[in-house]
Protein backbone atom coordinates (compact mmCIF):
# COMPACT_ATOMS: atom_id res chain seq x y z
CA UNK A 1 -8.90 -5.98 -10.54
CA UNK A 2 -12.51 -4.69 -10.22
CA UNK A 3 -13.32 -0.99 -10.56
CA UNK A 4 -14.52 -1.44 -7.13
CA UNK A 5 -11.13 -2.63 -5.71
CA UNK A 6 -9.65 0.47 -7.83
CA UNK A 7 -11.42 2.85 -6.28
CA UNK A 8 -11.24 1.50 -2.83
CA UNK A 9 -7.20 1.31 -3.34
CA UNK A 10 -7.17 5.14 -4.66
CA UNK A 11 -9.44 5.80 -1.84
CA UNK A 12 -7.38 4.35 0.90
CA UNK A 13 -3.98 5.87 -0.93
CA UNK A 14 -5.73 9.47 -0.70
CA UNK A 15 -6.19 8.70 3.00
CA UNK A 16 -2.51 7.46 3.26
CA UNK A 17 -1.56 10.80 1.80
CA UNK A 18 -3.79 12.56 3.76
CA UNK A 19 -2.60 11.40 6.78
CA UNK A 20 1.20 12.57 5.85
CA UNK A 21 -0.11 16.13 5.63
CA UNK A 22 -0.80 16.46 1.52
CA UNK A 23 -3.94 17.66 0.19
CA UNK A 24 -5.92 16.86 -2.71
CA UNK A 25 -6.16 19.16 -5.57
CA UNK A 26 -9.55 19.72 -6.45
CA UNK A 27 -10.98 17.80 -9.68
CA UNK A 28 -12.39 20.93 -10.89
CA UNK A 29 -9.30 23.01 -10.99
CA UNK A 30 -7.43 19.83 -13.51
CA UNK A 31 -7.85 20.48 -16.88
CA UNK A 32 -6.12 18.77 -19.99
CA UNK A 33 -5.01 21.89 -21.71
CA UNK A 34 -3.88 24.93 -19.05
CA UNK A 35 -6.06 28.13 -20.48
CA UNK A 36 -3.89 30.96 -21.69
CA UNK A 37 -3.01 34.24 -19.73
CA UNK A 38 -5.81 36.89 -20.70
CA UNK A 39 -3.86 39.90 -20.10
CA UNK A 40 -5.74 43.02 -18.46
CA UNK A 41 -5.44 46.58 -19.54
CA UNK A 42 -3.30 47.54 -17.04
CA UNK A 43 -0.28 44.61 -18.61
CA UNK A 44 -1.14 45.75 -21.67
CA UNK A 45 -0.72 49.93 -21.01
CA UNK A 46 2.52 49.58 -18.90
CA UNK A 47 5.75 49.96 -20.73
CA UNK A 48 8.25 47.24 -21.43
CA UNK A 49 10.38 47.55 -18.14
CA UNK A 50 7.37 47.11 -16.68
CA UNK A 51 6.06 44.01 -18.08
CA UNK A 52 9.55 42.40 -18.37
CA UNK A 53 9.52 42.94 -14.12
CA UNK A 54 6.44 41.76 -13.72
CA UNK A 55 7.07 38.35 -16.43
CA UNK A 56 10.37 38.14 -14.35
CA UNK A 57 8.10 37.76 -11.02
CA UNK A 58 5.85 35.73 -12.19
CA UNK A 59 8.09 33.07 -13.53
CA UNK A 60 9.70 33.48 -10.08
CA UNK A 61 6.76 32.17 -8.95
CA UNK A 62 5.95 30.06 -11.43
CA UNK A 63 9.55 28.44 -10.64
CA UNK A 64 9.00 28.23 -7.09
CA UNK A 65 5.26 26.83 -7.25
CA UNK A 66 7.24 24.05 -9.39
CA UNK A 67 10.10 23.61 -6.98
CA UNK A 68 7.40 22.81 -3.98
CA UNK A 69 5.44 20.42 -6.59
CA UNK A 70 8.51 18.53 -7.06
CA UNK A 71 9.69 18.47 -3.01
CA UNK A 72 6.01 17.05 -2.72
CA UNK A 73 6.63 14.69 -5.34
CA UNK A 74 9.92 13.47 -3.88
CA UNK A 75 7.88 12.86 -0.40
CA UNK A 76 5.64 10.88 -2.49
CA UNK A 77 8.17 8.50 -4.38
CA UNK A 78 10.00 8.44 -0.45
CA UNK A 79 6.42 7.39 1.08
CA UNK A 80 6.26 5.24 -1.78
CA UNK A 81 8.99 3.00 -1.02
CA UNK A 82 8.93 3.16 2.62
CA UNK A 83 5.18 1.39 2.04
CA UNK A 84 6.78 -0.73 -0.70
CA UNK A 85 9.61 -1.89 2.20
CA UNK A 86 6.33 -2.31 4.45
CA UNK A 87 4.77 -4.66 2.14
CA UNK A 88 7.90 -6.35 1.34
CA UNK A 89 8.75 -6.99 4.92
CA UNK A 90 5.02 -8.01 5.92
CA UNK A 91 4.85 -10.72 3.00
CA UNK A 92 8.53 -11.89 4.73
CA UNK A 93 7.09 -12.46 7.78
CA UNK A 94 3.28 -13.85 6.62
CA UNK A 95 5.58 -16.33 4.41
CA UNK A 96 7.58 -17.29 7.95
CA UNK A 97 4.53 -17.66 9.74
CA UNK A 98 2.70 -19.50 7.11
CA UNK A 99 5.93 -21.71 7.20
CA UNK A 100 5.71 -22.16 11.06
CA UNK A 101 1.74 -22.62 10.93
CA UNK A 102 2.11 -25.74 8.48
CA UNK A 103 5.30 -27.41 10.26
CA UNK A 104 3.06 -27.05 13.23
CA UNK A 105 0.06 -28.77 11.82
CA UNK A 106 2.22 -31.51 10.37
CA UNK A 107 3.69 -31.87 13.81
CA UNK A 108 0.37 -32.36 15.39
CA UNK A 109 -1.12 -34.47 11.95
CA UNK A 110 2.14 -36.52 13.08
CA UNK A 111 1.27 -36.93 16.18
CA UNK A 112 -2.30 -37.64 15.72
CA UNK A 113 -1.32 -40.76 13.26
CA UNK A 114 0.63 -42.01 16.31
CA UNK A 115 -1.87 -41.66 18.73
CA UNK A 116 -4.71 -43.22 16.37
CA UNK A 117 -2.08 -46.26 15.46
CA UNK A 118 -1.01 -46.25 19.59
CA UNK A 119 -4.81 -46.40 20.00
CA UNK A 120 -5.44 -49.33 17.32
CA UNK A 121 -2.29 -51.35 18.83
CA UNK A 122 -3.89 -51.01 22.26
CA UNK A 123 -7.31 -52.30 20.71
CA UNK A 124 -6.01 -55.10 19.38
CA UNK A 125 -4.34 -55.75 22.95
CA UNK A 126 -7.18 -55.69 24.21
CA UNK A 127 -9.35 -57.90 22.28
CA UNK A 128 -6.44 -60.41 22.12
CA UNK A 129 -6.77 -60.53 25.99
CA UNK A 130 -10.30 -60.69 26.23
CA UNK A 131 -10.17 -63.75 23.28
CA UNK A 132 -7.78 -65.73 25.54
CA UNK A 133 -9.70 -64.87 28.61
CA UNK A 134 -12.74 -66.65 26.94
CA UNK A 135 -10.87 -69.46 25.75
C-alpha cells in the first residue's frame, strides 16, 4: 500500500476513534525513553516516612493512570472487532449481491440471445415469404 493510502487509513482510524470519545495523545509528549524523576529539594529534605507516603501515592497513581490505559485499550481491541464483524459482514453481503448482479445479467444475456435468434428466425420468415411471393 502507498504511504498515501497509510496515512489516509490512520487518518480515518483517528477519526473512528475520535468519534467513540478517545483523544489523541499529543506527538510531542511520546518519547522513546521516559526521562527520569528529578527530585526537588523538598523530596529530598523530608524524612523517610515521608517519602515512602508520598512513593506509595504516586505509584497509586501511577497504577491507576495504567488501569484507565488498559480499560481504553480493551475499548479499542472491542471497537476493533466490532469493525472487523462490520467488514466481515459487508464483504458477505457485496459477495451476495455481486452473486445476484451476475445471475441477473446472465438472465438478461440469456434472454437477449433468444430474442436476437427469435429475431433472425422471424427474418428468415420473412424473406422466405417475400421469395415465394415473387415467384
Amino acid at each position: 500500500m502507498s504511504k498515501l493510502k497509510d496515512l489516509i487509513k490512520q487518518d480515518n482510524l483517528q477519526e473512528d476513534l475520535i468519534a467513540q470519545g478517545f483523544h489523541k495523545l499529543d506527538d510531542k509528549l511520546l518519547v522513546a525513553k521516559a526521562p527520569k524523576i528529578t527530585w526537588g529539594r523538598i523530596y529530598q529534605a523530608s524524612s523517610d516516612e515521608e517519602k515512602i507516603k508520598y512513593l506509595e501515592k504516586l505509584a497509586s497513581t501511577m497504577n491507576h493512570a495504567a488501569s484507565l490505559i488498559q480499560d481504553e485499550r480493551n475499548q479499542l481491541n472491542k471497537l476493533c472487532e466490532l469493525k472487523e464483524q462490520q467488514i466481515e459482514k459487508l464483504k458477505a453481503a457485496m459477495d451476495q449481491n455481486n452473486g445476484m448482479l451476475q445471475s441477473e445479467v446472465a438472465k438478461i444475456n440469456e434472454e437477449r440471445q433468444k430474442f436476437n435468434e427469435s429475431k433472425a428466425g422471424l427474418k428468415g420468415q420473412a424473406l422466405k415469404a417475400q421469395l415465394k411471393s415473387w415467384q
